[in-house]
PDB file of N, CA and C in Angstrom:
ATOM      1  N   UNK A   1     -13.919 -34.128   1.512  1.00  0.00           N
ATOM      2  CA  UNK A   1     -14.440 -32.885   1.987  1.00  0.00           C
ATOM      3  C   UNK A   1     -15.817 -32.686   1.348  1.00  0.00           C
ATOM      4  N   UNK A   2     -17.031 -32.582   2.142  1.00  0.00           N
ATOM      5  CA  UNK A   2     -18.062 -32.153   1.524  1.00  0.00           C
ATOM      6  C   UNK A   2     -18.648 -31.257   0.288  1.00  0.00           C
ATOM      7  N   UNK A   3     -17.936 -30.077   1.127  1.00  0.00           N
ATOM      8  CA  UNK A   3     -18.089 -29.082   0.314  1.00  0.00           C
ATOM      9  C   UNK A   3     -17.351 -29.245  -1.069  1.00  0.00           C
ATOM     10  N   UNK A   4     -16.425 -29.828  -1.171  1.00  0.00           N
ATOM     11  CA  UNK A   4     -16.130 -30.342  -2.484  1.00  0.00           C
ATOM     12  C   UNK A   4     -16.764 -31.408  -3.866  1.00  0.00           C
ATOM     13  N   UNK A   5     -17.291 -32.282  -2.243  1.00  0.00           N
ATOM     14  CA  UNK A   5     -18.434 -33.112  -3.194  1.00  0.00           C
ATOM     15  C   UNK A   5     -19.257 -32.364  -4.033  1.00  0.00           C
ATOM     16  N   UNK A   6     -19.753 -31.892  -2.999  1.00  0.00           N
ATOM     17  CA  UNK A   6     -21.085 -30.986  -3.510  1.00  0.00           C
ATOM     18  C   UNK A   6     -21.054 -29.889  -4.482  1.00  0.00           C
ATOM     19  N   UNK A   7     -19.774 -29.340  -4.661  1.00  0.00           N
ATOM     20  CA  UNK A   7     -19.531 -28.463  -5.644  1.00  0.00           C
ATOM     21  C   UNK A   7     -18.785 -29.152  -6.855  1.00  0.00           C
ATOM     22  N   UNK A   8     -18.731 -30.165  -7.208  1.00  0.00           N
ATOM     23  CA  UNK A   8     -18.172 -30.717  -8.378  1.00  0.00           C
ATOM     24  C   UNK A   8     -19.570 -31.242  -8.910  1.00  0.00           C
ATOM     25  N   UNK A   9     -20.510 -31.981  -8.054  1.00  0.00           N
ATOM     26  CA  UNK A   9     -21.267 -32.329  -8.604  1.00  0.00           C
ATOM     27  C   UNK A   9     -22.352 -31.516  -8.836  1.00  0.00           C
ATOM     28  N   UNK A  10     -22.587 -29.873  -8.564  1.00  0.00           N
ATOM     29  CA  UNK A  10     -22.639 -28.689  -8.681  1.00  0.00           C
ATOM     30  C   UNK A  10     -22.746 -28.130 -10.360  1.00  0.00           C
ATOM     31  N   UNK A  11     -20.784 -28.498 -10.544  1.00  0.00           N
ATOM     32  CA  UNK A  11     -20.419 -28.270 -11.672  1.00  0.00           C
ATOM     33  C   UNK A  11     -20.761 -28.602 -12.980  1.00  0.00           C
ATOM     34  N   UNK A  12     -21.278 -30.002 -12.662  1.00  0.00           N
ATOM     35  CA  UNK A  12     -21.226 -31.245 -13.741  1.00  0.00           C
ATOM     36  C   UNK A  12     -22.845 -31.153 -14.168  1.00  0.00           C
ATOM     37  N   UNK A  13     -23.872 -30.419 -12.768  1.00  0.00           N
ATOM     38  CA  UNK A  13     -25.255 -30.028 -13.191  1.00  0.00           C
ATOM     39  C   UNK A  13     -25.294 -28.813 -14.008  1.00  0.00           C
ATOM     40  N   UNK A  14     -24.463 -28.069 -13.815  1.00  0.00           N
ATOM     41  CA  UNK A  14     -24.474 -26.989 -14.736  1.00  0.00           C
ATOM     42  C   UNK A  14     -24.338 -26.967 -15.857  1.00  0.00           C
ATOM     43  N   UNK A  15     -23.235 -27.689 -16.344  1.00  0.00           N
ATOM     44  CA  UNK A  15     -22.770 -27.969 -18.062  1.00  0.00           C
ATOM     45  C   UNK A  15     -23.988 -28.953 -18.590  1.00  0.00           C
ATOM     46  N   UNK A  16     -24.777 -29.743 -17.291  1.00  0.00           N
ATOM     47  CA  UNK A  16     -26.010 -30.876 -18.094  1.00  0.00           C
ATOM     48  C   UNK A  16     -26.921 -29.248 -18.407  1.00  0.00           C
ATOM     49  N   UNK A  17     -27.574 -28.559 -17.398  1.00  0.00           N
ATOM     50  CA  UNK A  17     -28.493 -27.387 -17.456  1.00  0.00           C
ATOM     51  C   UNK A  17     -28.301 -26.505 -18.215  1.00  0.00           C
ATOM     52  N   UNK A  18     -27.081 -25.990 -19.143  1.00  0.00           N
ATOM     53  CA  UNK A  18     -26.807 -25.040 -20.204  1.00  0.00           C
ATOM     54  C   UNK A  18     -26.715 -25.651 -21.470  1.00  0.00           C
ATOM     55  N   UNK A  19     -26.578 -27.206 -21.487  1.00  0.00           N
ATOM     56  CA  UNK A  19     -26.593 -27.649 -22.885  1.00  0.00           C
ATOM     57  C   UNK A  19     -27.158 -26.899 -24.215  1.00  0.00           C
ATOM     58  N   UNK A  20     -28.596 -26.626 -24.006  1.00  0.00           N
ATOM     59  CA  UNK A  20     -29.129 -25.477 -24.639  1.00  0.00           C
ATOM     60  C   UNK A  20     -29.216 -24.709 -24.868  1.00  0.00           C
ATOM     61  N   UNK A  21     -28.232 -23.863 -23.750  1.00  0.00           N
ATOM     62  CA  UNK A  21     -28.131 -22.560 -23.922  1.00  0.00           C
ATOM     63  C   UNK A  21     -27.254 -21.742 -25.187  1.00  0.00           C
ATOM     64  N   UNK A  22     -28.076 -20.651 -25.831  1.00  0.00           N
ATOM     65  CA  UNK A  22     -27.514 -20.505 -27.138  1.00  0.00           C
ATOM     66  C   UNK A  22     -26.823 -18.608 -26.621  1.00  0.00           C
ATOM     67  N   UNK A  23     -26.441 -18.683 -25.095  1.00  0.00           N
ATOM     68  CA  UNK A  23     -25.965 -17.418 -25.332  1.00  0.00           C
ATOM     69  C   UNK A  23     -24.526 -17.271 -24.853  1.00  0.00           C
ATOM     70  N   UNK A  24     -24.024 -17.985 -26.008  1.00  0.00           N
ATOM     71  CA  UNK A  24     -22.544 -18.858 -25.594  1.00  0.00           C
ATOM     72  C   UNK A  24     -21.494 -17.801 -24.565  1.00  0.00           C
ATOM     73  N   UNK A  25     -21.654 -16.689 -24.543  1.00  0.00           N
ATOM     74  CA  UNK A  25     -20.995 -15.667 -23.425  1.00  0.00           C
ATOM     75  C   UNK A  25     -21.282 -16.029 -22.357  1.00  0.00           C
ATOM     76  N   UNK A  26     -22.794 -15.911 -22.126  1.00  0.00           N
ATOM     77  CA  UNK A  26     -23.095 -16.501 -20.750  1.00  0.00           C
ATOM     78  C   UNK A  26     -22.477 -17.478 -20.126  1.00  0.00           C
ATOM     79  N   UNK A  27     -23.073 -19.007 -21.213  1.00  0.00           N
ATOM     80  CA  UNK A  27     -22.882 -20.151 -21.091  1.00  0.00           C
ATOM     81  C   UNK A  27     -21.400 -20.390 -20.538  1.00  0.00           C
ATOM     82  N   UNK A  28     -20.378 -19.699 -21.195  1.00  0.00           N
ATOM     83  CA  UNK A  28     -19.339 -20.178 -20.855  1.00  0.00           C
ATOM     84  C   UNK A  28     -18.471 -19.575 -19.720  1.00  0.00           C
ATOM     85  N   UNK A  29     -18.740 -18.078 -19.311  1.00  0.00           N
ATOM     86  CA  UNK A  29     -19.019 -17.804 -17.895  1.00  0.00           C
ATOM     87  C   UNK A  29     -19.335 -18.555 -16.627  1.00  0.00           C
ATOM     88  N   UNK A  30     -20.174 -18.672 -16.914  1.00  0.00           N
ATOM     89  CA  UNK A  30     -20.847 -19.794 -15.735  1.00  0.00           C
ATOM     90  C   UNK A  30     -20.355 -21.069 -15.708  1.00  0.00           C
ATOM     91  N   UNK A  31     -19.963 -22.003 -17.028  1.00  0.00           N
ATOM     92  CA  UNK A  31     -19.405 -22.612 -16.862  1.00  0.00           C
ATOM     93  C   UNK A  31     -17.498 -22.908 -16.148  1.00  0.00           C
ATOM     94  N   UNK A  32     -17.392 -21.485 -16.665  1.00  0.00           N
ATOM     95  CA  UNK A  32     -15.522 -21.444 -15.904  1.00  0.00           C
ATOM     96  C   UNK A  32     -16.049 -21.033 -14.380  1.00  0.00           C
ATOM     97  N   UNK A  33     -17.534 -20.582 -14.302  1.00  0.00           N
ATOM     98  CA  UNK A  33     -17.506 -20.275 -12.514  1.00  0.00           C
ATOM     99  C   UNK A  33     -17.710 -21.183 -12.023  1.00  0.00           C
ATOM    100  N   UNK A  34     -18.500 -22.437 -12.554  1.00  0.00           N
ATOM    101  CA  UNK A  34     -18.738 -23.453 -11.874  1.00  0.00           C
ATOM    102  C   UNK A  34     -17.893 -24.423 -11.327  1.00  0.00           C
ATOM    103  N   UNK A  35     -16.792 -24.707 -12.469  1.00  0.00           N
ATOM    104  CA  UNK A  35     -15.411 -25.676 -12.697  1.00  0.00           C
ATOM    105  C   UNK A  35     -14.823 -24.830 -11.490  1.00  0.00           C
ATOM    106  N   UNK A  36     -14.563 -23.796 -11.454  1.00  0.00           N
ATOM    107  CA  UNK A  36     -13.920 -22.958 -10.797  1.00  0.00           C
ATOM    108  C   UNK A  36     -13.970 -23.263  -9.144  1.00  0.00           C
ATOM    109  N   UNK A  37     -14.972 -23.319  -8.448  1.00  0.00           N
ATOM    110  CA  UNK A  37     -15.500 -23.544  -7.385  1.00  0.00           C
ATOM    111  C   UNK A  37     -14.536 -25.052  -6.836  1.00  0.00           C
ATOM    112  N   UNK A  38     -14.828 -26.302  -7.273  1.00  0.00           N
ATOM    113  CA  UNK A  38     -13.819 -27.534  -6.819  1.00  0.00           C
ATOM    114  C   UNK A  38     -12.440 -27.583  -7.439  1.00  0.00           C
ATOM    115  N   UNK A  39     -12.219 -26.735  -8.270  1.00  0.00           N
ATOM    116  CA  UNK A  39     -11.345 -26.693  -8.683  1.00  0.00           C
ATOM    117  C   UNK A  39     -10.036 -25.773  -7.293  1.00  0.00           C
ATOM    118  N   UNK A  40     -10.536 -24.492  -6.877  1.00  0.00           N
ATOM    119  CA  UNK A  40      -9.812 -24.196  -6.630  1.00  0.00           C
ATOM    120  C   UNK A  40     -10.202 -24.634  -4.862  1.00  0.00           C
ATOM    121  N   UNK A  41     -11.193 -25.249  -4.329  1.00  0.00           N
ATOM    122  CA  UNK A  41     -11.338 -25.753  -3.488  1.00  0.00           C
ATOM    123  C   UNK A  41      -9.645 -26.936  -2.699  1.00  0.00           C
ATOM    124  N   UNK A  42      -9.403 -28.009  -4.419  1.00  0.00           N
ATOM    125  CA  UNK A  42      -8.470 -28.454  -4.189  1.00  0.00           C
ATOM    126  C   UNK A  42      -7.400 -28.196  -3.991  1.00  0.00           C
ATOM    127  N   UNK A  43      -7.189 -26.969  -4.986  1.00  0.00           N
ATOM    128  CA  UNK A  43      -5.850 -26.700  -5.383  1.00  0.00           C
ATOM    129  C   UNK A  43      -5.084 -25.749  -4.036  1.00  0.00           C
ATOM    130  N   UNK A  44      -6.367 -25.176  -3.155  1.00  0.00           N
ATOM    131  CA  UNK A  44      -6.253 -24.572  -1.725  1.00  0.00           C
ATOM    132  C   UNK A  44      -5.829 -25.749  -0.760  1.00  0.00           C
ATOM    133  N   UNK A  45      -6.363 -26.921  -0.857  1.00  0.00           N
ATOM    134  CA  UNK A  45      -6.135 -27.993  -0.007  1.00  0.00           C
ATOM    135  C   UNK A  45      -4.372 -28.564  -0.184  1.00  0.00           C
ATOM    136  N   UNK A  46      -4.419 -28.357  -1.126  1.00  0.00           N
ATOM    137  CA  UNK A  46      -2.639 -28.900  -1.878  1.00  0.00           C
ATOM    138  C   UNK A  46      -1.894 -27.878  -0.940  1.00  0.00           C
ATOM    139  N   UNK A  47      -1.762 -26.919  -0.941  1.00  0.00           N
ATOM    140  CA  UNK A  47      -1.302 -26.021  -0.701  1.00  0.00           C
ATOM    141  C   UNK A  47      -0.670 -26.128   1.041  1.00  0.00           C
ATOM    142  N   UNK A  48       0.462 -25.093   1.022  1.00  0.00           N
ATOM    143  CA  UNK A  48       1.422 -25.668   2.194  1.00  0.00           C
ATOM    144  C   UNK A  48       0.959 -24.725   3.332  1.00  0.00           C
ATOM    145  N   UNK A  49       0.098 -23.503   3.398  1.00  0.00           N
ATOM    146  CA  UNK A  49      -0.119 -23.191   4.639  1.00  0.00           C
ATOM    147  C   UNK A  49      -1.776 -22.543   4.320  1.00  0.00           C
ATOM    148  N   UNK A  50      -2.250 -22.526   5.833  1.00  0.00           N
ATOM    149  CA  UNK A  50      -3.786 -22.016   6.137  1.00  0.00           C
ATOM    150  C   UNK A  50      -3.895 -20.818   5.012  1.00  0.00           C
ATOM    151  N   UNK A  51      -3.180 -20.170   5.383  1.00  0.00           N
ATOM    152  CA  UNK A  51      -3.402 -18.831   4.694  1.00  0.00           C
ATOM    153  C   UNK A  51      -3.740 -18.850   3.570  1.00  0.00           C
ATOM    154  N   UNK A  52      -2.551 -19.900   2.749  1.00  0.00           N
ATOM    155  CA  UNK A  52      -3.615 -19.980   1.157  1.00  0.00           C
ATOM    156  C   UNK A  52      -4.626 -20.575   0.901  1.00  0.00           C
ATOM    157  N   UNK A  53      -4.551 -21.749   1.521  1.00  0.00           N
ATOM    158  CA  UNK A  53      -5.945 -22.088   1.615  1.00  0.00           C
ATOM    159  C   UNK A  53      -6.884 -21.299   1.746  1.00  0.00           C
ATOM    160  N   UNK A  54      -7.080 -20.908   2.657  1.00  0.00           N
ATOM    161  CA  UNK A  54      -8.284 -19.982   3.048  1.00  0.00           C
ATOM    162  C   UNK A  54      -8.166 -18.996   1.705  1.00  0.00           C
ATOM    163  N   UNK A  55      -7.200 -18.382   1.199  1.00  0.00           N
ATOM    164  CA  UNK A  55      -7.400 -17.556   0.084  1.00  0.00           C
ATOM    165  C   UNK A  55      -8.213 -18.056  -1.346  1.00  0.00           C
ATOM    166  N   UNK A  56      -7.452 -19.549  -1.587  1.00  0.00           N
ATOM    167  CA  UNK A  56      -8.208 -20.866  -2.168  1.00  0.00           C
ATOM    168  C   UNK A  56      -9.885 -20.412  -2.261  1.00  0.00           C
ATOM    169  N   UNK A  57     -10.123 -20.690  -0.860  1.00  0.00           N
ATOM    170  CA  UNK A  57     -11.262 -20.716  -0.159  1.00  0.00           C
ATOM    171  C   UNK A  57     -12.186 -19.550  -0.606  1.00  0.00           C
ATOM    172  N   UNK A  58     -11.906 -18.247  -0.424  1.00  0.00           N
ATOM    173  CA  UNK A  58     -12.653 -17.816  -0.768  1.00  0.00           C
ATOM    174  C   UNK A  58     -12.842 -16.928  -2.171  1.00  0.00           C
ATOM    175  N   UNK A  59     -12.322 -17.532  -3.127  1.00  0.00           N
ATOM    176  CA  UNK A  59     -11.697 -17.357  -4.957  1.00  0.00           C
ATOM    177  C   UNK A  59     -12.841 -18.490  -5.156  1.00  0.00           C
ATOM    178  N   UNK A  60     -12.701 -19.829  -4.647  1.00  0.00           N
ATOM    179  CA  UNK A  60     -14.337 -20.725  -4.753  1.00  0.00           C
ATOM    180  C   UNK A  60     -15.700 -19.555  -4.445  1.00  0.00           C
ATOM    181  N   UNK A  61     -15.944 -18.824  -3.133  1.00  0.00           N
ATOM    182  CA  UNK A  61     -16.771 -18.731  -2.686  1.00  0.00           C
ATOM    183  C   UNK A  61     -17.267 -17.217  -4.056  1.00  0.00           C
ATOM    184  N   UNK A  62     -16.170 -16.892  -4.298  1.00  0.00           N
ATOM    185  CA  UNK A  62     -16.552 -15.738  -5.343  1.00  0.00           C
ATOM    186  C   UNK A  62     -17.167 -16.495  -6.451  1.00  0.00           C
ATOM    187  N   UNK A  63     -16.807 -17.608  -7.214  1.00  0.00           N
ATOM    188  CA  UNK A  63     -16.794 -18.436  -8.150  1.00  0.00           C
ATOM    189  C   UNK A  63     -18.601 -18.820  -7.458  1.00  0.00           C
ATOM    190  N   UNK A  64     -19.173 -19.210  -6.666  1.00  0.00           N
ATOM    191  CA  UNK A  64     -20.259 -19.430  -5.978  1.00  0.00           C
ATOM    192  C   UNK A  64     -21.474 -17.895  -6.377  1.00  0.00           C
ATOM    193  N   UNK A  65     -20.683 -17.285  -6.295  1.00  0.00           N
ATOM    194  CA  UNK A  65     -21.353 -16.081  -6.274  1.00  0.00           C
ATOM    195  C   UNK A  65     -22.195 -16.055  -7.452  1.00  0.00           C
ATOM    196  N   UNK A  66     -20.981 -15.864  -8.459  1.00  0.00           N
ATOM    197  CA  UNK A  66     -21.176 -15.913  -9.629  1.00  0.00           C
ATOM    198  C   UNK A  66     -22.363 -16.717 -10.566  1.00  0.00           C
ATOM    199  N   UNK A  67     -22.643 -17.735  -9.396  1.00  0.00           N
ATOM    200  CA  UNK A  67     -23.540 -18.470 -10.311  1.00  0.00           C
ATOM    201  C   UNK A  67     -25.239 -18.082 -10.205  1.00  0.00           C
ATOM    202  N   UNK A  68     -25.255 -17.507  -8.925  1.00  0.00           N
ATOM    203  CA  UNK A  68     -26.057 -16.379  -8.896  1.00  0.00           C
ATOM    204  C   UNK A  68     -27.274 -15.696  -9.483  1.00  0.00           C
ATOM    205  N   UNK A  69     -26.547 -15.249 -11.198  1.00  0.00           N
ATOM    206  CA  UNK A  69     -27.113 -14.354 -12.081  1.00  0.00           C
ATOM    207  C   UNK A  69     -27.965 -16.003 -12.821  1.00  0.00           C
ATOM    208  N   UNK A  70     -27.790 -16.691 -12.624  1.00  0.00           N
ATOM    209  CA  UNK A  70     -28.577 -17.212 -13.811  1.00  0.00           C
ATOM    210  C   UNK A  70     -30.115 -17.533 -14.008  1.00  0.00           C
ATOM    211  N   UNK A  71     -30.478 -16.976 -12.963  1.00  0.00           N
ATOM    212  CA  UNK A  71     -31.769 -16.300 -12.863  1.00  0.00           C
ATOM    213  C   UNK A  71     -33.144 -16.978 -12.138  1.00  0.00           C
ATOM    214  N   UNK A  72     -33.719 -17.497 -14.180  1.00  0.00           N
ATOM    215  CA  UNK A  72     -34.399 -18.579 -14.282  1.00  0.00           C
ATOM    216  C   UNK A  72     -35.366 -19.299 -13.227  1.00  0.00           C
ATOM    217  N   UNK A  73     -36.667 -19.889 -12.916  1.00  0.00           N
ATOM    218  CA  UNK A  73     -36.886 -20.817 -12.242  1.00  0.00           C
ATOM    219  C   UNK A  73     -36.065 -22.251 -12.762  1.00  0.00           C
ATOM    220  N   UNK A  74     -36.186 -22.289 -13.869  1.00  0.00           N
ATOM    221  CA  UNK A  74     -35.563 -23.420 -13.956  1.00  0.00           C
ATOM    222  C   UNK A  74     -34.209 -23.832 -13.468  1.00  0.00           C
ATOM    223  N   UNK A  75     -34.017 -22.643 -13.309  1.00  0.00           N
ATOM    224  CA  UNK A  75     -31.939 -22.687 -12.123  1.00  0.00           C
ATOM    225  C   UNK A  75     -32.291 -22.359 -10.713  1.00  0.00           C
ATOM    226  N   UNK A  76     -33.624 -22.561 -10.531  1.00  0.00           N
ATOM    227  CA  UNK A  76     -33.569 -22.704  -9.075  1.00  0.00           C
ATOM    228  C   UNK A  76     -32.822 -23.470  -8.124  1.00  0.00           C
ATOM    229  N   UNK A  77     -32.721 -25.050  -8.523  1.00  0.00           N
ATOM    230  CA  UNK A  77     -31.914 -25.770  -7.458  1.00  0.00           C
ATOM    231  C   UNK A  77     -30.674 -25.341  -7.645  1.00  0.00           C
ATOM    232  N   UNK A  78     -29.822 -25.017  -9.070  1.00  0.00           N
ATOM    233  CA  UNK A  78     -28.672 -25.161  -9.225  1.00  0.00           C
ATOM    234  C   UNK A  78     -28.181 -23.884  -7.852  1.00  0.00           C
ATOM    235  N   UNK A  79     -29.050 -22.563  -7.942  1.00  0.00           N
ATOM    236  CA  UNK A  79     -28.396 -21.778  -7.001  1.00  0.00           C
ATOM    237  C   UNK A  79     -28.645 -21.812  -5.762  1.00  0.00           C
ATOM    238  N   UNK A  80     -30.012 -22.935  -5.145  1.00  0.00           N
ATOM    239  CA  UNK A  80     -30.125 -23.400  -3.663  1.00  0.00           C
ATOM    240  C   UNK A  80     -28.470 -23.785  -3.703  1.00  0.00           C
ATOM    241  N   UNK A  81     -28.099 -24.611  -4.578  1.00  0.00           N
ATOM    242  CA  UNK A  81     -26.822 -25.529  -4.402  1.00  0.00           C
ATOM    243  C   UNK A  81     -25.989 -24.346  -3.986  1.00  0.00           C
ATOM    244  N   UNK A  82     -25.249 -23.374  -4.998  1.00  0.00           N
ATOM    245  CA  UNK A  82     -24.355 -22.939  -5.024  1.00  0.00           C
ATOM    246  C   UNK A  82     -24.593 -21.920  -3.863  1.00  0.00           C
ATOM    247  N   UNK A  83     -25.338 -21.566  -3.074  1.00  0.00           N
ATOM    248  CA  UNK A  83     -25.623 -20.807  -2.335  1.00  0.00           C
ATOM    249  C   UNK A  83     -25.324 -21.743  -1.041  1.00  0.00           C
ATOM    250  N   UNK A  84     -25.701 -22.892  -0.720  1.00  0.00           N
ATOM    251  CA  UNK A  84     -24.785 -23.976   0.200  1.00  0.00           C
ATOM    252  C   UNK A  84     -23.703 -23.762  -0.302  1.00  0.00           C
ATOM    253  N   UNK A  85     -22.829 -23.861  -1.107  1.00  0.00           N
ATOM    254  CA  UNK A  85     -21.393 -24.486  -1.305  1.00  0.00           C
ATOM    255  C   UNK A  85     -21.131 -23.016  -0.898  1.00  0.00           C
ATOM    256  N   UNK A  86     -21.427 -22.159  -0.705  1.00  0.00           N
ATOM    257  CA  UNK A  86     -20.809 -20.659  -0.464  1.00  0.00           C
ATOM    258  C   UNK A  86     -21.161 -20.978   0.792  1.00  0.00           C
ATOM    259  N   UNK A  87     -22.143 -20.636   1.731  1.00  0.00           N
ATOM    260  CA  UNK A  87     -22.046 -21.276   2.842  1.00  0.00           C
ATOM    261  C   UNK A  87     -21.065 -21.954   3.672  1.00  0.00           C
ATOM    262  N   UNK A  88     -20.915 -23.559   2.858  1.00  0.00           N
ATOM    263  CA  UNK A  88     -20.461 -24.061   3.761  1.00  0.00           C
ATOM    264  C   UNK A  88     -18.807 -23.341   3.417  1.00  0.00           C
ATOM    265  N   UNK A  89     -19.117 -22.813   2.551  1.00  0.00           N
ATOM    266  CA  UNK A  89     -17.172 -22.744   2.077  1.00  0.00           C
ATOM    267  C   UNK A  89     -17.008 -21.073   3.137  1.00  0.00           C
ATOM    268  N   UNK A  90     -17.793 -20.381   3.781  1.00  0.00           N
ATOM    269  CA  UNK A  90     -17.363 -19.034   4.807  1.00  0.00           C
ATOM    270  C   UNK A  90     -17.893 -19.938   6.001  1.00  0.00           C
ATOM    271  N   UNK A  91     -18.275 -21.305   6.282  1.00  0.00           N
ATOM    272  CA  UNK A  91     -17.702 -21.705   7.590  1.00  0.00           C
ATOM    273  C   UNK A  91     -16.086 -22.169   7.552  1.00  0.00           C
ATOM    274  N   UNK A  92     -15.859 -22.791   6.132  1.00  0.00           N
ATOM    275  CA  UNK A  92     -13.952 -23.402   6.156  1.00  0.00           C
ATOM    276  C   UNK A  92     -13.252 -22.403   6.723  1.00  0.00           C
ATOM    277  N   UNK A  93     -13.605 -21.403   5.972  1.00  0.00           N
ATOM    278  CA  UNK A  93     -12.948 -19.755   6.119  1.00  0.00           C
ATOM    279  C   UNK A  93     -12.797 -19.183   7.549  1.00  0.00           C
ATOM    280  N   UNK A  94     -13.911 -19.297   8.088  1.00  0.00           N
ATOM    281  CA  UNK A  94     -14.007 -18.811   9.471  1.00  0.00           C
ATOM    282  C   UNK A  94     -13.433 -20.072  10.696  1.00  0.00           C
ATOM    283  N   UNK A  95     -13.414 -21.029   9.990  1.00  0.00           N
ATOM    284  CA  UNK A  95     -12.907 -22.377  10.806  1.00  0.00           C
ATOM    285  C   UNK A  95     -11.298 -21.994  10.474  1.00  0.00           C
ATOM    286  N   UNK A  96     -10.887 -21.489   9.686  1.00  0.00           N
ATOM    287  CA  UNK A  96      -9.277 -21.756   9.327  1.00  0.00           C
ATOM    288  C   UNK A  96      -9.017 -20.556  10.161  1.00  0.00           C
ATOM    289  N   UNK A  97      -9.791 -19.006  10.049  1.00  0.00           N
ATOM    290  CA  UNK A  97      -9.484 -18.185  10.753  1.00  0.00           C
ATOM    291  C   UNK A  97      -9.413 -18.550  12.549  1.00  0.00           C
ATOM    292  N   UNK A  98      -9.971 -19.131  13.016  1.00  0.00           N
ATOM    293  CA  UNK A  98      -9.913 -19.531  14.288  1.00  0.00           C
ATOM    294  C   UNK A  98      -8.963 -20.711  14.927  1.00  0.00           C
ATOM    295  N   UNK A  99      -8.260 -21.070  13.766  1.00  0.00           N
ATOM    296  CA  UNK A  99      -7.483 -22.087  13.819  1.00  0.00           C
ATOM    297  C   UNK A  99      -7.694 -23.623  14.067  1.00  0.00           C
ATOM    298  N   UNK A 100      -9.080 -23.726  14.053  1.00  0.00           N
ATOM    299  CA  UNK A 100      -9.693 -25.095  14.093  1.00  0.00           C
ATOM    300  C   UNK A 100      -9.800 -26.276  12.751  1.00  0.00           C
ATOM    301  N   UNK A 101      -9.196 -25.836  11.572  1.00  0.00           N
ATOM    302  CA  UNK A 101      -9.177 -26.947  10.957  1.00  0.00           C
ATOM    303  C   UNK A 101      -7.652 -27.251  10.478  1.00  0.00           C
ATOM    304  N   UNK A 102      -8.109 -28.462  10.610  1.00  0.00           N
ATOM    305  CA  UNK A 102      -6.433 -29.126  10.489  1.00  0.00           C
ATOM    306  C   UNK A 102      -5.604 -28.770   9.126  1.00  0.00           C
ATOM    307  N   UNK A 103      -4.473 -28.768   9.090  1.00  0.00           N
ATOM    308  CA  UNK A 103      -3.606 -28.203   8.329  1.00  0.00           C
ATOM    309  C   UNK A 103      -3.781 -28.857   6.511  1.00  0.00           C
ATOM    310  N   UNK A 104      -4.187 -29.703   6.324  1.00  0.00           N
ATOM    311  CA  UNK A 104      -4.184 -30.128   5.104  1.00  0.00           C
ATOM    312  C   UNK A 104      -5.741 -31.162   4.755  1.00  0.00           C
ATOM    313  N   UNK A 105      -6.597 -30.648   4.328  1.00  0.00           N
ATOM    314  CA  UNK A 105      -7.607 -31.889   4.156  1.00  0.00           C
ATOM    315  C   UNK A 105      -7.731 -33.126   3.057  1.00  0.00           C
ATOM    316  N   UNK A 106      -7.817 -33.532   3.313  1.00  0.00           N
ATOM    317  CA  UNK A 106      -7.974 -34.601   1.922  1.00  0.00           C
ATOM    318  C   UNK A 106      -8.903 -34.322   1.273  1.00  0.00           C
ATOM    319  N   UNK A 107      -9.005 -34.369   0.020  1.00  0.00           N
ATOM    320  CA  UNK A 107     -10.390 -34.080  -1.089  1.00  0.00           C
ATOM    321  C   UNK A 107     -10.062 -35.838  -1.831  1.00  0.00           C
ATOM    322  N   UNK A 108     -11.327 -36.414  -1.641  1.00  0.00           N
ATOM    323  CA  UNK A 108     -11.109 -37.827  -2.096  1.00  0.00           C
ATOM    324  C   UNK A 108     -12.329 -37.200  -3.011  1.00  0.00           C
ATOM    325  N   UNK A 109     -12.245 -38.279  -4.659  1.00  0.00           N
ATOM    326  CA  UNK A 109     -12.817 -38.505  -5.604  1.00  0.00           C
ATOM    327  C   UNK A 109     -14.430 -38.802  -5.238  1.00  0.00           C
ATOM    328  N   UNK A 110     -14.739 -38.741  -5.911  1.00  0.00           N
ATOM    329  CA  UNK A 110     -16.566 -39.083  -5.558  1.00  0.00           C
ATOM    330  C   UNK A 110     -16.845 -39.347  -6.728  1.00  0.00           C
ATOM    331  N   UNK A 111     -18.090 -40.403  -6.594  1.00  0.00           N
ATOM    332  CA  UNK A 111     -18.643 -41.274  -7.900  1.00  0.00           C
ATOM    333  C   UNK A 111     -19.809 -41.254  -7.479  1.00  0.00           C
ATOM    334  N   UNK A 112     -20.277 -40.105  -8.841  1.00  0.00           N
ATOM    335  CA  UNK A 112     -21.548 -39.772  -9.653  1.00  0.00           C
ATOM    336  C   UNK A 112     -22.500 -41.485  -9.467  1.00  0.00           C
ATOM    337  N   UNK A 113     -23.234 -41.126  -8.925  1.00  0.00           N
ATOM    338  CA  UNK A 113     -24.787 -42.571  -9.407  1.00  0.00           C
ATOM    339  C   UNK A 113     -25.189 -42.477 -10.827  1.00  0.00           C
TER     340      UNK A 113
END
């Protein structure tokens, strides 16, 4: 699933982009919002009917939100990103509401370059 790609490897830019950060409240905020996003992406996909999924679905897209505040030019791409992964994650939403996506997706592993 795309949107999964893209939000793990999302995740994994975030914890590289806060390394420095010394305002460990923040830091670790953002970091449970980031994890948060493929995390519960999957754990919606596991799941035995649309409905949770889609609930899944949009507990990521809040988690998206969240990443938001971090301001910065220098977090510019990170929130182009997370602002796609919210995106594409209220088309899943609106695709599950219409009954067009199939009942269970696969989330296959992806390997970082």
């Amino acid at each position: 699933m795309d949107v999964w790609k893209l939000a793990k490897m999302l995740a994994l830019d975030v914890y590289r982009a806060l390394r420095q950060c010394r305002d460990f409240s923040l830091r670790d905020q953002i970091h449970r919002a980031a994890v948060s996003i493929p995390c519960n992406i999957a754990e919606g996909a596991e799941r035995n009917s649309q409905a949770e999924f889609k609930n899944f679905l949009g507990i990521a897209k809040g988690s998206a939100g969240e990443l938001e505040v971090l301001g910065p030019e220098a977090f510019d791409r990170l929130i182009e990103i997370s602002v796609r992964v919210s995106q594409m994650l209220g088309g899943l939403i609106r695709s599950i509401e219409k009954g067009a996506l199939p009942s269970r997706p696969k989330v296959v592993p992806v390997k970082r370059p």
